[in-house]
N, C-alpha and C. Protein backbone atom coordinates (compact mmCIF):
# COMPACT_ATOMS: atom_id res chain seq x y z
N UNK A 1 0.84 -1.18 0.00
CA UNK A 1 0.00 0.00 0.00
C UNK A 1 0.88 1.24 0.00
N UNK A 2 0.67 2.40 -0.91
CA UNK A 2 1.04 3.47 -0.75
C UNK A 2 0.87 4.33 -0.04
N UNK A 3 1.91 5.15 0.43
CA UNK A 3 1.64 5.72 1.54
C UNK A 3 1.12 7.59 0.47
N UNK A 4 0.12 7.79 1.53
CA UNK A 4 -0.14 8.91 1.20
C UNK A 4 -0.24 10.52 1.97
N UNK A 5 -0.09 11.47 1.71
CA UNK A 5 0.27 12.14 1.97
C UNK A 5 -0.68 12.66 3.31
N UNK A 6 -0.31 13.36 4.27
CA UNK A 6 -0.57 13.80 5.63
C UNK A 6 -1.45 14.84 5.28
N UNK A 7 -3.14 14.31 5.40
CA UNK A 7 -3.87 15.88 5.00
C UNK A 7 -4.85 15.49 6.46
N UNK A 8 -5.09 17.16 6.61
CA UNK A 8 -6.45 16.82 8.05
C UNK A 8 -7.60 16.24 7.51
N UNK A 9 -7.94 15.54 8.46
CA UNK A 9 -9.48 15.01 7.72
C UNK A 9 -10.88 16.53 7.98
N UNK A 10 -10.41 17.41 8.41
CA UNK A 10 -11.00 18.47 8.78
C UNK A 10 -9.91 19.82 8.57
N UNK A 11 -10.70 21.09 8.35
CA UNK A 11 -9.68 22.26 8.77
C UNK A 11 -9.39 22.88 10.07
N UNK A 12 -10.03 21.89 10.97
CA UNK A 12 -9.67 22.36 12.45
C UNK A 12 -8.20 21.73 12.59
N UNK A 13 -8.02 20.47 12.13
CA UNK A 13 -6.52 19.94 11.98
C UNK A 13 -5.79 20.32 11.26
N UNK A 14 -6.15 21.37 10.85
CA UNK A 14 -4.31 21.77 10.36
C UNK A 14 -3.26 21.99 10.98
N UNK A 15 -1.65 21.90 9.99
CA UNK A 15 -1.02 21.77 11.04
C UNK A 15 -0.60 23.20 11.41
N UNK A 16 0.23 23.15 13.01
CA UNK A 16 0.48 24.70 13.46
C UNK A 16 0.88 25.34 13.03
N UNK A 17 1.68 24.83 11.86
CA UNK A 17 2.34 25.60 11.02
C UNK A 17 1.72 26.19 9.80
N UNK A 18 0.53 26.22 9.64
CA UNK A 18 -0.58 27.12 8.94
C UNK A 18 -1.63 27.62 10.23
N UNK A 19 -1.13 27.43 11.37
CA UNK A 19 -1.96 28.78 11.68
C UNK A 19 -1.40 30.69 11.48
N UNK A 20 -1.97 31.30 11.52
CA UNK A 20 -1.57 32.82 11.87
C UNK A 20 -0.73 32.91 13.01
N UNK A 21 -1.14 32.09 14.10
CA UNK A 21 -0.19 31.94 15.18
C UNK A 21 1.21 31.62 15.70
N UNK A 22 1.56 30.70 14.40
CA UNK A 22 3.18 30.39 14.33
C UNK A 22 3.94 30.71 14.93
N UNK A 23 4.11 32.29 14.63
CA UNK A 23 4.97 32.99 15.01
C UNK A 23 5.15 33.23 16.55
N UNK A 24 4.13 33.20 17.25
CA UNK A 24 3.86 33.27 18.46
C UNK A 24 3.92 32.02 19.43
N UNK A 25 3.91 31.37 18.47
CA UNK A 25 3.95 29.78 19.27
C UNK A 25 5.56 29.55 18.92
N UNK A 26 6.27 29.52 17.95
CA UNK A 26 7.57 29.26 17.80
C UNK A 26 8.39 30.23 18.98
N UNK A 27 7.95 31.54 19.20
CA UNK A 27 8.52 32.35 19.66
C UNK A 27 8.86 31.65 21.23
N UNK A 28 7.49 31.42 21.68
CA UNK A 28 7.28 30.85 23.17
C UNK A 28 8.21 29.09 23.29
N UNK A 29 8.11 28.38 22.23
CA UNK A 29 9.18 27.52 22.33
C UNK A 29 10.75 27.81 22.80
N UNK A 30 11.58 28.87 21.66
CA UNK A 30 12.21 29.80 21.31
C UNK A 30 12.87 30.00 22.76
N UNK A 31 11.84 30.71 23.52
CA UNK A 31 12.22 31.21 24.70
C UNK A 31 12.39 29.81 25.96
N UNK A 32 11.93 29.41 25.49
CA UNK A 32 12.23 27.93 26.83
C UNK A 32 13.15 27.38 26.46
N UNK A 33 13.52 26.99 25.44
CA UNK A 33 15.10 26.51 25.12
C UNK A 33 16.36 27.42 25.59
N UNK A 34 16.07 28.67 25.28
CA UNK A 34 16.65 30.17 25.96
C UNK A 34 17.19 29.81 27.24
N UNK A 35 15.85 29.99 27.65
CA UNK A 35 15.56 30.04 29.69
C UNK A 35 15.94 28.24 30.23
N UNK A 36 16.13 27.70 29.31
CA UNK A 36 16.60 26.00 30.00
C UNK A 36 14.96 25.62 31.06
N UNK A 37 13.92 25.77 30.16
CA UNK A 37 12.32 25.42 30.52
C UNK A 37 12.29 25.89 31.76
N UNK A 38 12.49 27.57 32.03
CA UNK A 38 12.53 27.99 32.91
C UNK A 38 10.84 29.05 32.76
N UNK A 39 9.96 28.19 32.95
CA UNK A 39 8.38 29.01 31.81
C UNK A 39 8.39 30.81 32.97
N UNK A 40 9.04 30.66 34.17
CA UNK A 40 7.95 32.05 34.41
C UNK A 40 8.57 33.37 33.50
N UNK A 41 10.13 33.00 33.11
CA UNK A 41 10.64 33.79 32.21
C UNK A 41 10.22 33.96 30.64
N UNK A 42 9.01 33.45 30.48
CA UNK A 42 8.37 33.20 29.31
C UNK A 42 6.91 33.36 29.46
N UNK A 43 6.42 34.33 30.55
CA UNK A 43 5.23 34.31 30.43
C UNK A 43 4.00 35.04 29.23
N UNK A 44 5.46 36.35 29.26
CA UNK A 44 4.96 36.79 28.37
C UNK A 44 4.28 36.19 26.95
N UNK A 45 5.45 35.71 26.39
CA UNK A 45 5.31 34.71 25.43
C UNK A 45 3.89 34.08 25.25
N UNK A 46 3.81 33.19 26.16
CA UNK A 46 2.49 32.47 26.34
C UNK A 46 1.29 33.62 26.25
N UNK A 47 1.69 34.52 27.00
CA UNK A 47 0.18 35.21 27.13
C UNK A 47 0.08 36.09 25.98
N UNK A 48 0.89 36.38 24.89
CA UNK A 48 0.75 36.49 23.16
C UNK A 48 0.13 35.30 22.54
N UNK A 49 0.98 34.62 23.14
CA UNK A 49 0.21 32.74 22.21
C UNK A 49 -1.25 32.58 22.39
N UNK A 50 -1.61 32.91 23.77
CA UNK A 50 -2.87 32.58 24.41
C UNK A 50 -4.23 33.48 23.39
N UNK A 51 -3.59 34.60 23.40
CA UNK A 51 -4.19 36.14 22.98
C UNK A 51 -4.60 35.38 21.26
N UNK A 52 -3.64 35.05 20.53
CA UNK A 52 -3.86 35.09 19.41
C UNK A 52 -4.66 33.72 19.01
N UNK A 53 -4.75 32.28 20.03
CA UNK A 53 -5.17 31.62 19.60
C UNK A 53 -6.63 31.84 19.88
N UNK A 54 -6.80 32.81 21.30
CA UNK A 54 -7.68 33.02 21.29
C UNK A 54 -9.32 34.11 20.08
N UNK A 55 -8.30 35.41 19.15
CA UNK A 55 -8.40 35.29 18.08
C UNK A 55 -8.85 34.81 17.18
N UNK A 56 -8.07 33.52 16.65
CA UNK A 56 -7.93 32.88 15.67
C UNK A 56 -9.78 32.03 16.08
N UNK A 57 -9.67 31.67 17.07
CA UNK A 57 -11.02 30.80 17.33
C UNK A 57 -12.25 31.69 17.20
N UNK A 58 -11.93 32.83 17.89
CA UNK A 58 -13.15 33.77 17.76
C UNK A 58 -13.28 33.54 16.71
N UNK A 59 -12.52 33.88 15.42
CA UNK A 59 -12.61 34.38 13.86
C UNK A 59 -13.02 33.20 13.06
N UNK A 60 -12.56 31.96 14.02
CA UNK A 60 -13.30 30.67 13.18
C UNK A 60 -14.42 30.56 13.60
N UNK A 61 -15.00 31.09 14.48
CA UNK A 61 -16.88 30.48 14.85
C UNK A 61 -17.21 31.92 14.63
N UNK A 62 -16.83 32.81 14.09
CA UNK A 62 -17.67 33.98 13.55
C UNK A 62 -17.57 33.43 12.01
N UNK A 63 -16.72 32.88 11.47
CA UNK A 63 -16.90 32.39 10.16
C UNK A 63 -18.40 31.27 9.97
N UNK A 64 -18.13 30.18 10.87
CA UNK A 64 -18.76 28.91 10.85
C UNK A 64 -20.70 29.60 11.18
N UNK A 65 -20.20 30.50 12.08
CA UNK A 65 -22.08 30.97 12.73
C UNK A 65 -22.68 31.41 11.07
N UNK A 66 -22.06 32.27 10.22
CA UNK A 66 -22.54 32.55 9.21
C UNK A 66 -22.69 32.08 7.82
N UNK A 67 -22.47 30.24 8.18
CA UNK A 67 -22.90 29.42 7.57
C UNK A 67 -23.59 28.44 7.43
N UNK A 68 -24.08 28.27 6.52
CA UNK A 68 -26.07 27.36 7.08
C UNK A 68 -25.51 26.15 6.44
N UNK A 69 -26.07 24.93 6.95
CA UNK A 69 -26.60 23.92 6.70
C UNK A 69 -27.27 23.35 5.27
N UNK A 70 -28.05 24.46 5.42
CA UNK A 70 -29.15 23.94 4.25
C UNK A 70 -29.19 24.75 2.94
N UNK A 71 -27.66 25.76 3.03
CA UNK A 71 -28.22 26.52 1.41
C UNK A 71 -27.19 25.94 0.86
């Protein structure tokens, strides 16, 4: 059997690396390798990551609310 290529079975699974967020999530990695997983020196970080995924979700169920079912 051939192997085939890695797709989401949905667009909620994509991978992190197509969100808008990337950058913010790489960043917060970034910094724990930095700090030797020292997180309170990285809070900031997180609370950008948090901010934007939070965002990103708003902007996906304001998309999804304004789509019907039945047209």
């Amino acid at each position: 059997m051939a192997s085939r290529a890695a797709t989401p079975p949905y667009p909620s699974a994509a991978r992190i690396a197509d969100s808008p967020c990337f950058p913010q999530y790489t960043a917060s990695l970034k910094c724990l390798e930095e700090y030797g997983s020292d997180k309170s020196k990285c809070q900031e970080h997180f609370d950008v990551y948090k901010e934007c995924k939070k965002k990103e979700r708003e902007a996906r169920l304001e998309r999804n609310k304004n789509r019907s079912l039945f047209s």
